[in-house]
C-alpha atoms as a PDB file:
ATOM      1  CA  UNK A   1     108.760 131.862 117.794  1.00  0.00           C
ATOM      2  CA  UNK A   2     109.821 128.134 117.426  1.00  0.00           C
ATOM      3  CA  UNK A   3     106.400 127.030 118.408  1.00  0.00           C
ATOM      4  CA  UNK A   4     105.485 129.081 115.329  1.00  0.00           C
ATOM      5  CA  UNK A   5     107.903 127.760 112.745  1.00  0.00           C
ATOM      6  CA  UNK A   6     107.053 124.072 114.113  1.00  0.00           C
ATOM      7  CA  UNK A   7     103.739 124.698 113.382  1.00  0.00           C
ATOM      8  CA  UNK A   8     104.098 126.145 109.631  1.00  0.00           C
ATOM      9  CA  UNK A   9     106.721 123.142 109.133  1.00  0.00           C
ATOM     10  CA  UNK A  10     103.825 120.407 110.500  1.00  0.00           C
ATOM     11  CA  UNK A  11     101.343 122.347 107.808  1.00  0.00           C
ATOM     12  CA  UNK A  12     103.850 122.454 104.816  1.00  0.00           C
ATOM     13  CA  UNK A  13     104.602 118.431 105.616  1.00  0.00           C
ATOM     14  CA  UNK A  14     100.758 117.689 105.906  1.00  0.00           C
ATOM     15  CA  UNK A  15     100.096 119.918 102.542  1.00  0.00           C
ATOM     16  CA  UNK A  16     102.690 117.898 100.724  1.00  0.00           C
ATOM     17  CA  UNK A  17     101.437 114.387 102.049  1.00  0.00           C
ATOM     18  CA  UNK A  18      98.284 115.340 100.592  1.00  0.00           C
ATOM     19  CA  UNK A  19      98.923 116.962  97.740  1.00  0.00           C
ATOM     20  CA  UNK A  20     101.479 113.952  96.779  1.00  0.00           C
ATOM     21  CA  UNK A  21      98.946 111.200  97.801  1.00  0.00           C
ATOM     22  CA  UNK A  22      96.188 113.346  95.730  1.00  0.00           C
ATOM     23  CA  UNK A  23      97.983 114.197  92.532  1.00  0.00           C
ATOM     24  CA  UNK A  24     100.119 111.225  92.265  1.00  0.00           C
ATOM     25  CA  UNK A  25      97.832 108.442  91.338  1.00  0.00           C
ATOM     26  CA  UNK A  26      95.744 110.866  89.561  1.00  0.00           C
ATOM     27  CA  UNK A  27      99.139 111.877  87.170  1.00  0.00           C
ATOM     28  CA  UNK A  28     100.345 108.007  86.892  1.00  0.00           C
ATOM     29  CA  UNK A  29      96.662 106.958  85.841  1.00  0.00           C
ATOM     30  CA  UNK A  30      95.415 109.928  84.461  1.00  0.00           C
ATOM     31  CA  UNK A  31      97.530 109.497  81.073  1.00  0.00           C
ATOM     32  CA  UNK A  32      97.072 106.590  79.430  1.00  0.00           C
ATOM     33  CA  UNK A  33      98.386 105.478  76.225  1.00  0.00           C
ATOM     34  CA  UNK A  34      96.982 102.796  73.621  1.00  0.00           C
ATOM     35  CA  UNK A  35      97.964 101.395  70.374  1.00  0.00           C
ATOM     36  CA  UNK A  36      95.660  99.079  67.735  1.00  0.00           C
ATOM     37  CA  UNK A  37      97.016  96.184  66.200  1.00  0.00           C
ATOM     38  CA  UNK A  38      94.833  95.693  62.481  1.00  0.00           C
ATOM     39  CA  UNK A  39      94.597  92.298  61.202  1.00  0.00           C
ATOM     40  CA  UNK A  40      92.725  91.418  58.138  1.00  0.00           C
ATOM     41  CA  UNK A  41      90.473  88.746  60.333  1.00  0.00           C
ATOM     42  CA  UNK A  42      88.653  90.991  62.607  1.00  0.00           C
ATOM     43  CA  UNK A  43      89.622  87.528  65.107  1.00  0.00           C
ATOM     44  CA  UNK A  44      93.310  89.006  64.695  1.00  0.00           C
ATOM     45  CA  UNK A  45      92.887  92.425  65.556  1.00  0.00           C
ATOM     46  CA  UNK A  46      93.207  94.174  68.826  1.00  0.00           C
ATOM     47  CA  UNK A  47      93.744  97.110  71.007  1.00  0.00           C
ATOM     48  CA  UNK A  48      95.911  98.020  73.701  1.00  0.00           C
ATOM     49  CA  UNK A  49      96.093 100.643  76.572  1.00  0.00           C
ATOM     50  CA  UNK A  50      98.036 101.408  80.074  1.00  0.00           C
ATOM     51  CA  UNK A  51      99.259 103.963  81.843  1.00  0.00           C
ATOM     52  CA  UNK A  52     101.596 106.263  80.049  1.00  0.00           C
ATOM     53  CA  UNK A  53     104.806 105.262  82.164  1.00  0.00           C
ATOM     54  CA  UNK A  54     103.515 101.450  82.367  1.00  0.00           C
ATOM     55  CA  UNK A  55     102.180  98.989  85.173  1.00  0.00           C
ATOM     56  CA  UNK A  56     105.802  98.822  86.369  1.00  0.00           C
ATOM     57  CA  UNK A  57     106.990 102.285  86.380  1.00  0.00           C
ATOM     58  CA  UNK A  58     102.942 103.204  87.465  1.00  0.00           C
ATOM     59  CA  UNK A  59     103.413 100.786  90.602  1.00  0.00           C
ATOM     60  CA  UNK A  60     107.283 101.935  91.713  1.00  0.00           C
ATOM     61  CA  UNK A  61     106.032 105.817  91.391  1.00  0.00           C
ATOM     62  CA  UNK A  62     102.562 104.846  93.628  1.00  0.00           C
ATOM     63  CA  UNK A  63     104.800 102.889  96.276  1.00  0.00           C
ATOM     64  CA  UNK A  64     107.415 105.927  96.310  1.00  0.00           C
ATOM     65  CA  UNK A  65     104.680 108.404  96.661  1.00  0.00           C
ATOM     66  CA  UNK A  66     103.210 106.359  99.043  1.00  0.00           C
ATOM     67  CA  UNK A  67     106.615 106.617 101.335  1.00  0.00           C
ATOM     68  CA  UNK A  68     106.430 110.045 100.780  1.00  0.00           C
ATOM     69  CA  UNK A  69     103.025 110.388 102.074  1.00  0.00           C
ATOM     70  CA  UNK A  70     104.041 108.010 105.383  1.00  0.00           C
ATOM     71  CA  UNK A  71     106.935 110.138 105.895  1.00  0.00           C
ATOM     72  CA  UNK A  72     105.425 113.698 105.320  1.00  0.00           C
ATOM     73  CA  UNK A  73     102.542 112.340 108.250  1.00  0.00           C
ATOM     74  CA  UNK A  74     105.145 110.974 110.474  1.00  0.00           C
ATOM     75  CA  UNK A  75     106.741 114.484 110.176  1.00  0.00           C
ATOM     76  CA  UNK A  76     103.355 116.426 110.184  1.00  0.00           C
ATOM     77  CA  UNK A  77     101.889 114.403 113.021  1.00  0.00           C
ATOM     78  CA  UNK A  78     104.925 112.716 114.900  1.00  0.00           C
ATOM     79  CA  UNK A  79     103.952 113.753 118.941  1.00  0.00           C
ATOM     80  CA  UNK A  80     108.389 113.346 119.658  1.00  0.00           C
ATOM     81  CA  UNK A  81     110.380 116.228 118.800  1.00  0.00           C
ATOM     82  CA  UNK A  82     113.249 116.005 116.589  1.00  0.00           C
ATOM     83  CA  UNK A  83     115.014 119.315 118.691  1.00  0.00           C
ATOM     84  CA  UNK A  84     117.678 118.152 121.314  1.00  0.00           C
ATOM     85  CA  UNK A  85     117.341 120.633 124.235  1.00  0.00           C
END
């Protein structure tokens, strides 16, 4: 029975590794947002666009998920048991 359970648990962390290291980047980057700047010299008019949450908050949430996804592998495919027997 506990060999069972360990081995759901190691397929649940490995799902979530790579469902967060999928859908992560893909979410940050995924929505981007832009705004135009009109000038009357076409020299003084411009666009802009980034990610929705910007570069900042789009690198923090990458190197968090990416934590996640270390962890959730350790967990997954960590040979030592975390049991005391």
């Amino acid at each position: 029975m506990a060999n069972g359970a360990t081995s759901r648990a190691r397929a649940l962390w490995l799902g979530a590794a790579v469902i967060v290291g999928v859908v992560m980047p893909w979410l940050v980057f995924g929505f981007q947002t832009g705004e135009c700047f009109d000038s009357v010299s076409t020299a003084g008019s411009y666009c802009t666009s980034g990610p929705a949450v910007g570069v900042g908050g789009a690198v923090l949430l990458c190197l968090g998920g990416a934590v996640f996804v270390v962890h959730a592998l350790r967990r997954a495919l960590g040979g030592r048991s975390r049991t005391s027997a």
